[in-house]
PDB file of N, CA and C in Angstrom:
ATOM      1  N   UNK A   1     162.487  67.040  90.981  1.00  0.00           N
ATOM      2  CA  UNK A   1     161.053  66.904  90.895  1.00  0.00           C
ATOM      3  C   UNK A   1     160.436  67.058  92.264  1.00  0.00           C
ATOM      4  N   UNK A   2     159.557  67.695  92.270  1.00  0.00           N
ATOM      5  CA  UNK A   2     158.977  67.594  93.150  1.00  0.00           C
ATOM      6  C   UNK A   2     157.403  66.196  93.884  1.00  0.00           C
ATOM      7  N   UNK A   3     157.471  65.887  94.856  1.00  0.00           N
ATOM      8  CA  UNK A   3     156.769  64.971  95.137  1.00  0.00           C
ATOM      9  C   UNK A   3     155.380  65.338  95.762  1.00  0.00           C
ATOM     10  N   UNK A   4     154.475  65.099  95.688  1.00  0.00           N
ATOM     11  CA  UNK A   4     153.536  65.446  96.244  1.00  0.00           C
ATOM     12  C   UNK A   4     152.565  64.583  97.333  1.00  0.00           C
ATOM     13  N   UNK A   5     152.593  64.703  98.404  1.00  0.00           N
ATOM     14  CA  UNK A   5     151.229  63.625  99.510  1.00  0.00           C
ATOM     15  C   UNK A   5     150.308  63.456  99.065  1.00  0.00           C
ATOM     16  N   UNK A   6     150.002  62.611  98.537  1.00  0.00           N
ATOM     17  CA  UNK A   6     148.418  62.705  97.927  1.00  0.00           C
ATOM     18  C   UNK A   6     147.108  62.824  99.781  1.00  0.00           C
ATOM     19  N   UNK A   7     147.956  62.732 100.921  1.00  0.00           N
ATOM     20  CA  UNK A   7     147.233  62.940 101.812  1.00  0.00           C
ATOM     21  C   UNK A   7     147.160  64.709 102.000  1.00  0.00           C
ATOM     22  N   UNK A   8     147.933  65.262 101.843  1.00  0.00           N
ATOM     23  CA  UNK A   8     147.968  66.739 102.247  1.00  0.00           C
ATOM     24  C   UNK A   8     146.950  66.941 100.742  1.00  0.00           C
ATOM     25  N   UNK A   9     147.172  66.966  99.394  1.00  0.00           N
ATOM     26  CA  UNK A   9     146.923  67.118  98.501  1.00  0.00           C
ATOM     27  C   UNK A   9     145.093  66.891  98.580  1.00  0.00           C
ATOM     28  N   UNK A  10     144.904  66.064  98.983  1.00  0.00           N
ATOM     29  CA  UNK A  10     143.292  65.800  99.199  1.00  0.00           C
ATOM     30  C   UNK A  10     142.932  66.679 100.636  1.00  0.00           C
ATOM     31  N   UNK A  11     143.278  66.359 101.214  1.00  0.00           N
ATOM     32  CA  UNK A  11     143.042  68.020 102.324  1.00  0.00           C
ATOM     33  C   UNK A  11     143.188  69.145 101.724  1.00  0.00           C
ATOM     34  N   UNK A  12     143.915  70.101 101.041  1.00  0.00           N
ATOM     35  CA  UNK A  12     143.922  71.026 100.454  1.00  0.00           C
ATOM     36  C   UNK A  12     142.375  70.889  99.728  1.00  0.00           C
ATOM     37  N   UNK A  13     142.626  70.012  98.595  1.00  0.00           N
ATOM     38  CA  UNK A  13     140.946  69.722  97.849  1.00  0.00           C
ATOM     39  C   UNK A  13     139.446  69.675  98.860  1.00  0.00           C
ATOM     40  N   UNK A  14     139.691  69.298  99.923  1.00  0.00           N
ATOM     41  CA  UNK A  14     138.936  69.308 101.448  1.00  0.00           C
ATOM     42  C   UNK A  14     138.337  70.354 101.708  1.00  0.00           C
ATOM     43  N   UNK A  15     139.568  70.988 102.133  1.00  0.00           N
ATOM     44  CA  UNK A  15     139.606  72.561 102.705  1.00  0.00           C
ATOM     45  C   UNK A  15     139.134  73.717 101.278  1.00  0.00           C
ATOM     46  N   UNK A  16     139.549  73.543 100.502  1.00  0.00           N
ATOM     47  CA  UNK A  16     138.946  74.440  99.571  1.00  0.00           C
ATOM     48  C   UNK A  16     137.391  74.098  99.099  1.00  0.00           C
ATOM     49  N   UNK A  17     137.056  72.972  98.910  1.00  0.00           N
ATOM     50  CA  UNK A  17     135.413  72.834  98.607  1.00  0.00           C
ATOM     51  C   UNK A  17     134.538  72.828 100.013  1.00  0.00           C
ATOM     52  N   UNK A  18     135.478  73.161 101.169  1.00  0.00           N
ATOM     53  CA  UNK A  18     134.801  73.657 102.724  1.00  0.00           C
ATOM     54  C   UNK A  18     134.799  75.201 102.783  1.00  0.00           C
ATOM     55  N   UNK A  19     135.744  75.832 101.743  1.00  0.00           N
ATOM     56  CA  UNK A  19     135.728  77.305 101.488  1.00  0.00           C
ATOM     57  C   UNK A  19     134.845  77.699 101.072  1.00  0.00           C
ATOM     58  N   UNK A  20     134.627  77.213 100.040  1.00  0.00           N
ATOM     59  CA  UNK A  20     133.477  77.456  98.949  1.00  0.00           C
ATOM     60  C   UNK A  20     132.271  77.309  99.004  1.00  0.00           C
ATOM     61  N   UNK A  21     131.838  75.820  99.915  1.00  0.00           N
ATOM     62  CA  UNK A  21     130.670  75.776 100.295  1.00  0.00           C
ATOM     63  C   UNK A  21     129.895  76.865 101.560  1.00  0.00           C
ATOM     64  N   UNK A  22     131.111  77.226 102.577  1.00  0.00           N
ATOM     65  CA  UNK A  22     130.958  78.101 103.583  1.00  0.00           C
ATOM     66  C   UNK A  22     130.492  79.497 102.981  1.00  0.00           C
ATOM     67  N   UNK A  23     131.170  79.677 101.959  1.00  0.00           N
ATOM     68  CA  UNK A  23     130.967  80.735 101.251  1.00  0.00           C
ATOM     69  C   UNK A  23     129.676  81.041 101.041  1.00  0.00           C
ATOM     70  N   UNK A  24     129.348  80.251 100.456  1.00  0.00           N
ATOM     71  CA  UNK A  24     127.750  79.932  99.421  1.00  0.00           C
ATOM     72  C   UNK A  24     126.608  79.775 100.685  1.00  0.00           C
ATOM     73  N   UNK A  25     127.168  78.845 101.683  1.00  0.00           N
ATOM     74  CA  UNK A  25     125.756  79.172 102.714  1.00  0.00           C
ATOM     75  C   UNK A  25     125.970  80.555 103.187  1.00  0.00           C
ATOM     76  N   UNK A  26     126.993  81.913 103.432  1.00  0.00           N
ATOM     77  CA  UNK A  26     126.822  83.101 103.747  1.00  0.00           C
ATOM     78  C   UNK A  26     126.500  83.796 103.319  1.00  0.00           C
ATOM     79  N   UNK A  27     126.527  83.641 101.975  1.00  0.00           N
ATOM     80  CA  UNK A  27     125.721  84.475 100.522  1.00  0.00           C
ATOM     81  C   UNK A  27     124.154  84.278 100.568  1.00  0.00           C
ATOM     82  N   UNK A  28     124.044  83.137 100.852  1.00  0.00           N
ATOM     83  CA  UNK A  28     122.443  82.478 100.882  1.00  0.00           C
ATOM     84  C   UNK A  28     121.588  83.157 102.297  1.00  0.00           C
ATOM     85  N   UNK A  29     121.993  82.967 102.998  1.00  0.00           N
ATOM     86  CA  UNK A  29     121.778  83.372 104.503  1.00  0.00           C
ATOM     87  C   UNK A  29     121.791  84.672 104.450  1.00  0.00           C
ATOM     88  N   UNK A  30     122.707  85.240 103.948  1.00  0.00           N
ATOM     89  CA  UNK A  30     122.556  86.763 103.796  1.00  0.00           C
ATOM     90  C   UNK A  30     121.380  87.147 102.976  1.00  0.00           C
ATOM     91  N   UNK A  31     121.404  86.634 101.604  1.00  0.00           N
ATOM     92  CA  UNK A  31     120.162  86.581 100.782  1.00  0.00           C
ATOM     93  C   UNK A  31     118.961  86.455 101.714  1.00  0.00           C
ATOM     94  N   UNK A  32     118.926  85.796 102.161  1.00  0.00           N
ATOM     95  CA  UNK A  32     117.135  84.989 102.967  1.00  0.00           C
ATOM     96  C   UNK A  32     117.030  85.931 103.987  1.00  0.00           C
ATOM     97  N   UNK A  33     118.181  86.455 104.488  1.00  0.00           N
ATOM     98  CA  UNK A  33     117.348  87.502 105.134  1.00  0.00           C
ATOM     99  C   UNK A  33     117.247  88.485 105.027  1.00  0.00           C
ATOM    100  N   UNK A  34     118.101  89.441 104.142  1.00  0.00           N
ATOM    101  CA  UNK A  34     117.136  90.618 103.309  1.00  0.00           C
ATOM    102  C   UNK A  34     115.802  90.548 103.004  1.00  0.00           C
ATOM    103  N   UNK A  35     115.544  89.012 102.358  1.00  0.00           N
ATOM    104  CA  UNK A  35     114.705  89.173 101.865  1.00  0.00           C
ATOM    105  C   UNK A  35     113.207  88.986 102.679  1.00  0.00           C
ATOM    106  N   UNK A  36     113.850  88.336 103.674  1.00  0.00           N
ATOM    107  CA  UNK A  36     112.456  88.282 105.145  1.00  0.00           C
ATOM    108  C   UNK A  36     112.388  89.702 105.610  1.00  0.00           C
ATOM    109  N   UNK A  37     113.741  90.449 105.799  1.00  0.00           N
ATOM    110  CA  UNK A  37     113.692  91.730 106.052  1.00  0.00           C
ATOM    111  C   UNK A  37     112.788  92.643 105.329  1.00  0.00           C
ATOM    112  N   UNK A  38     113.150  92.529 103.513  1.00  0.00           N
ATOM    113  CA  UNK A  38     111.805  93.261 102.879  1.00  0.00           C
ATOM    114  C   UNK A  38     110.356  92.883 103.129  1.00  0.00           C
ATOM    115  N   UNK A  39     110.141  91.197 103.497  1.00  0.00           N
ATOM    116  CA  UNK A  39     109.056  91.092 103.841  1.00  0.00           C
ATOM    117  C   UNK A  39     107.780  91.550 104.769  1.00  0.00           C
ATOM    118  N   UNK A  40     108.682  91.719 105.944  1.00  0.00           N
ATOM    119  CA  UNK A  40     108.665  92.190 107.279  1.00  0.00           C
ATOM    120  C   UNK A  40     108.296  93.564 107.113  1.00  0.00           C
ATOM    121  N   UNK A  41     109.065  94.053 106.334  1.00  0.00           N
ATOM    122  CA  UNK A  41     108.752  96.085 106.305  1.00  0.00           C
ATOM    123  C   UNK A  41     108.863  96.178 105.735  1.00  0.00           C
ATOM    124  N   UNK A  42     108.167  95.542 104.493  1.00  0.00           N
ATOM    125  CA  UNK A  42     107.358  96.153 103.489  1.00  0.00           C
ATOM    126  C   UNK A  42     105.982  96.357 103.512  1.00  0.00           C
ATOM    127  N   UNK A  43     105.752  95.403 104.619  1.00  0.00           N
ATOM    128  CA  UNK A  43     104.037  96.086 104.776  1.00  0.00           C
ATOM    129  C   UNK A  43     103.954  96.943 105.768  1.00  0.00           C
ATOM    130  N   UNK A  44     104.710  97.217 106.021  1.00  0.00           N
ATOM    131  CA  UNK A  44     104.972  98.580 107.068  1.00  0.00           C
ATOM    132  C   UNK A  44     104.593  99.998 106.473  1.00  0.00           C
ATOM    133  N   UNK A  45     103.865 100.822 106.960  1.00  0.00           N
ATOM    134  CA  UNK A  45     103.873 102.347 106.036  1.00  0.00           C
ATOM    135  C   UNK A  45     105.097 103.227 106.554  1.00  0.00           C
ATOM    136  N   UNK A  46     106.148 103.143 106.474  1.00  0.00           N
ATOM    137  CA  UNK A  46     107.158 103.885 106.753  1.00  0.00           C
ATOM    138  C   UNK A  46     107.198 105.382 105.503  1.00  0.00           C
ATOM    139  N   UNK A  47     107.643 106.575 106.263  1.00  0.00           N
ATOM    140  CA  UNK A  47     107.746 107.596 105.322  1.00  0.00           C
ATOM    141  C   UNK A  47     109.474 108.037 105.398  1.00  0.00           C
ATOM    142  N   UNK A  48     109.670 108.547 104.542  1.00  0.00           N
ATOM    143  CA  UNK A  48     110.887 109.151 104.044  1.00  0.00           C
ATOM    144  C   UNK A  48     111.042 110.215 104.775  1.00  0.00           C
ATOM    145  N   UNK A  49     112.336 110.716 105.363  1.00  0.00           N
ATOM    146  CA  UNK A  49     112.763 111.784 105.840  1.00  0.00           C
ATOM    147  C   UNK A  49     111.711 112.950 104.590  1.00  0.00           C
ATOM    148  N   UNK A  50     112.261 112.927 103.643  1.00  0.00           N
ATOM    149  CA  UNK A  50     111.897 113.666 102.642  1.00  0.00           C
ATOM    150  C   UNK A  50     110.519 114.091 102.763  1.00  0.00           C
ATOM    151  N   UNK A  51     109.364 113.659 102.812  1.00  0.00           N
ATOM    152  CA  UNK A  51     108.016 113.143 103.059  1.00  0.00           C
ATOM    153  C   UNK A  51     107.621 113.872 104.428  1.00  0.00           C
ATOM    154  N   UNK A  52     108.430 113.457 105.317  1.00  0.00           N
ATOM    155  CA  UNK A  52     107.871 113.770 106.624  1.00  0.00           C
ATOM    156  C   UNK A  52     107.769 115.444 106.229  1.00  0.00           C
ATOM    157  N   UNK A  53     109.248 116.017 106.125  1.00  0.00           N
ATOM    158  CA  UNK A  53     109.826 117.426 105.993  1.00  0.00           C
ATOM    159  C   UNK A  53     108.401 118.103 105.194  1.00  0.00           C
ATOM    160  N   UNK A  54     108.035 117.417 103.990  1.00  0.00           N
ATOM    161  CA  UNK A  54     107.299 118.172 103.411  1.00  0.00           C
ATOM    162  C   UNK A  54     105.794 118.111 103.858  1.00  0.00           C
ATOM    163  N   UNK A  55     105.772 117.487 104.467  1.00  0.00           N
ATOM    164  CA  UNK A  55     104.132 117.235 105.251  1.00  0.00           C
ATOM    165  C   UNK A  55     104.579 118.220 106.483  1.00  0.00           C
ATOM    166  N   UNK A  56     105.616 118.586 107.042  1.00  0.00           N
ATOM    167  CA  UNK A  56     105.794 119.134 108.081  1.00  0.00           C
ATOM    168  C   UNK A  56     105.615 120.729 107.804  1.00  0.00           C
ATOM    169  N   UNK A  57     106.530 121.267 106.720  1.00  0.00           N
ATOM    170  CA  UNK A  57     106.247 122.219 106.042  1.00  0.00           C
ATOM    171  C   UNK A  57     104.501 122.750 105.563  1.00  0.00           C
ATOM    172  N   UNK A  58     103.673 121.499 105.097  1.00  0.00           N
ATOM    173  CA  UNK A  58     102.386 121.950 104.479  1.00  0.00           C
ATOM    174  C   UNK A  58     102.132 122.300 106.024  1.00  0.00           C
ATOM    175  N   UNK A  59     101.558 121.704 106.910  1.00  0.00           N
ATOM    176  CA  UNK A  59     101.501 122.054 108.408  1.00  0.00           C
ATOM    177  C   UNK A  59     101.654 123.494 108.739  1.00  0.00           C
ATOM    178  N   UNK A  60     103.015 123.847 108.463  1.00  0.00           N
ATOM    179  CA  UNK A  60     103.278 125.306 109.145  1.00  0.00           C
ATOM    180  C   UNK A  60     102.935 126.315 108.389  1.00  0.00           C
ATOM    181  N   UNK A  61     102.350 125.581 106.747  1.00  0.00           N
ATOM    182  CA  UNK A  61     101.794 126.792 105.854  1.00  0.00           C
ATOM    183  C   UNK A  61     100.205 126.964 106.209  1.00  0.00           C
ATOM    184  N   UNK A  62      99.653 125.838 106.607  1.00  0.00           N
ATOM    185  CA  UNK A  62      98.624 125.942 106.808  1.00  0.00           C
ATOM    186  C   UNK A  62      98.139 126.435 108.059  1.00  0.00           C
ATOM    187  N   UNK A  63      98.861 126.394 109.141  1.00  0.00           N
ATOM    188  CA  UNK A  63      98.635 127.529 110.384  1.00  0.00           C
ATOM    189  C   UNK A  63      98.863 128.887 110.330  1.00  0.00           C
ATOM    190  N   UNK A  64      99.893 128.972 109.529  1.00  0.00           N
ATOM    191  CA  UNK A  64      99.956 130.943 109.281  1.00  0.00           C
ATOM    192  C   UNK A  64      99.024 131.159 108.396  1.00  0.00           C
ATOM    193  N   UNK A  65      98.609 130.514 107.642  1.00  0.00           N
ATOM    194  CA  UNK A  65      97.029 130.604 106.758  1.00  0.00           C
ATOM    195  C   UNK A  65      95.889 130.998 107.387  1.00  0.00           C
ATOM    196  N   UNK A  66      95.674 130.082 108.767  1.00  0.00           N
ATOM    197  CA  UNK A  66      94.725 129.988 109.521  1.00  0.00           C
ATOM    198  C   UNK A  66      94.623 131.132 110.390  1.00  0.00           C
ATOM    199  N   UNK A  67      96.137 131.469 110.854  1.00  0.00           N
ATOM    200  CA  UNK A  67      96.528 132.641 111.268  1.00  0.00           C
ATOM    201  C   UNK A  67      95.867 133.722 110.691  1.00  0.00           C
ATOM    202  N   UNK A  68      96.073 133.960 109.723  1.00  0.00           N
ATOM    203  CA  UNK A  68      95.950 135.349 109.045  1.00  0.00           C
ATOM    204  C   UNK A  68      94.591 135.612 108.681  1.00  0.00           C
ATOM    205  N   UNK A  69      93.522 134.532 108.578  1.00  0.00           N
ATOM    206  CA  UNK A  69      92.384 134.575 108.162  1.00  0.00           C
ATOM    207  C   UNK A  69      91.999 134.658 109.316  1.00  0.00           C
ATOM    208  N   UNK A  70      92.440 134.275 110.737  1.00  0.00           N
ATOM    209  CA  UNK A  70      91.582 134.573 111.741  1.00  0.00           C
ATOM    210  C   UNK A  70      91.622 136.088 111.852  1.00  0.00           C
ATOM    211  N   UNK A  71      92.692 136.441 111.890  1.00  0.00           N
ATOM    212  CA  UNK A  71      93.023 138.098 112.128  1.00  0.00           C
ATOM    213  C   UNK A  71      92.131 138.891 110.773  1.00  0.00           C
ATOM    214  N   UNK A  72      92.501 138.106 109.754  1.00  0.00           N
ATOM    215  CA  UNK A  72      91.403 139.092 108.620  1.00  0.00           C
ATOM    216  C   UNK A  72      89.627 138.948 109.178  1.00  0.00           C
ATOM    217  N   UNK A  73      89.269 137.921 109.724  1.00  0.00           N
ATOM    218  CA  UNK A  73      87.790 137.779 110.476  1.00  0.00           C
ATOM    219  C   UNK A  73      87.803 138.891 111.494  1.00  0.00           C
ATOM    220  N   UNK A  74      88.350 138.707 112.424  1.00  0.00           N
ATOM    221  CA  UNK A  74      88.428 139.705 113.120  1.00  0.00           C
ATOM    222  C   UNK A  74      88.495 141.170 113.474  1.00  0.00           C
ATOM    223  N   UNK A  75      89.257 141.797 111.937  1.00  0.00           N
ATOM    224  CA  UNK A  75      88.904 143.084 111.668  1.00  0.00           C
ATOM    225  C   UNK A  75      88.049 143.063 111.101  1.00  0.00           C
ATOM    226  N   UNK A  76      87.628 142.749 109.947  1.00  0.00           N
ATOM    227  CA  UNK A  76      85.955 142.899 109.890  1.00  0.00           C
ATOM    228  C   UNK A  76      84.924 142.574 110.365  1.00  0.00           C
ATOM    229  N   UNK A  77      85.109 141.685 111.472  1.00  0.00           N
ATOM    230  CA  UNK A  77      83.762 141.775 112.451  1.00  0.00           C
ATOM    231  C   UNK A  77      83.417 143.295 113.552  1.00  0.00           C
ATOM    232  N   UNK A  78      85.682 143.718 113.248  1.00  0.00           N
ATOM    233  CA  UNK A  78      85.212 145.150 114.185  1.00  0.00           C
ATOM    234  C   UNK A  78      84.740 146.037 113.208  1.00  0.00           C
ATOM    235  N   UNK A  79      84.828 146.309 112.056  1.00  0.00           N
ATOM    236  CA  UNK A  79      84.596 146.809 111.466  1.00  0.00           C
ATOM    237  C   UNK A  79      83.249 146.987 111.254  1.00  0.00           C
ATOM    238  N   UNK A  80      82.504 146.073 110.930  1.00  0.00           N
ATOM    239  CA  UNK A  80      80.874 146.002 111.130  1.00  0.00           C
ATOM    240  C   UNK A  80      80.115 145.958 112.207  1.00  0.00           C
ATOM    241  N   UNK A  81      80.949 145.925 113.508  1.00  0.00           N
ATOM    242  CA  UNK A  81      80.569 146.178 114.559  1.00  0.00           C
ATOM    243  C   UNK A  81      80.775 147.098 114.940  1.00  0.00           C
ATOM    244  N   UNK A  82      81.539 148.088 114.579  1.00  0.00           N
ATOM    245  CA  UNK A  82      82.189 149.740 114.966  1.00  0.00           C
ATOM    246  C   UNK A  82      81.266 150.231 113.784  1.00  0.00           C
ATOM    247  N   UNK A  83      80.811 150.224 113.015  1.00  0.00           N
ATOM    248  CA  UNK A  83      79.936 150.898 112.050  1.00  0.00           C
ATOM    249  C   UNK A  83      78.659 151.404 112.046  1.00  0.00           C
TER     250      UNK A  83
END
């Protein structure tokens, strides 16, 4: 048979509900601050890579736009001015 310490035996019981509780405040702590984290920057206006790209894109459509209509002004002002 085996004998058991009831002193080691209650340390073990010790040490494991010191596991568990350690556990649970790192889960929690981790929790609380995600969630200050969403707080924090969520009122932030942050944009998406995605977002930026396509606002960056409307940009460069809208200067060769601007482009081309200046140059279309321009021949017909020579045009009515050479006439």
């Amino acid at each position: 048979m085996q004998s058991q310490n009831p002193l080691i035996a209650d340390f073990v019981k010790l040490a494991n509900s010191a596991a568990g509780t350690l556990a649970g405040m790192t889960r929690e702590a981790r929790d609380s601050a995600r969630e200050r984290a969403r707080e924090t920057f969520g009122g932030m206006d942050f944009v998406t890579r995605e977002e930026f790209d396509a606002v960056k894109a409307m940009a460069r459509k809208a200067r060769e736009d601007n482009d081309a209509l200046a140059d279309r002004i321009a021949a017909l002002e020579a045009r009515i001015g050479g006439g």
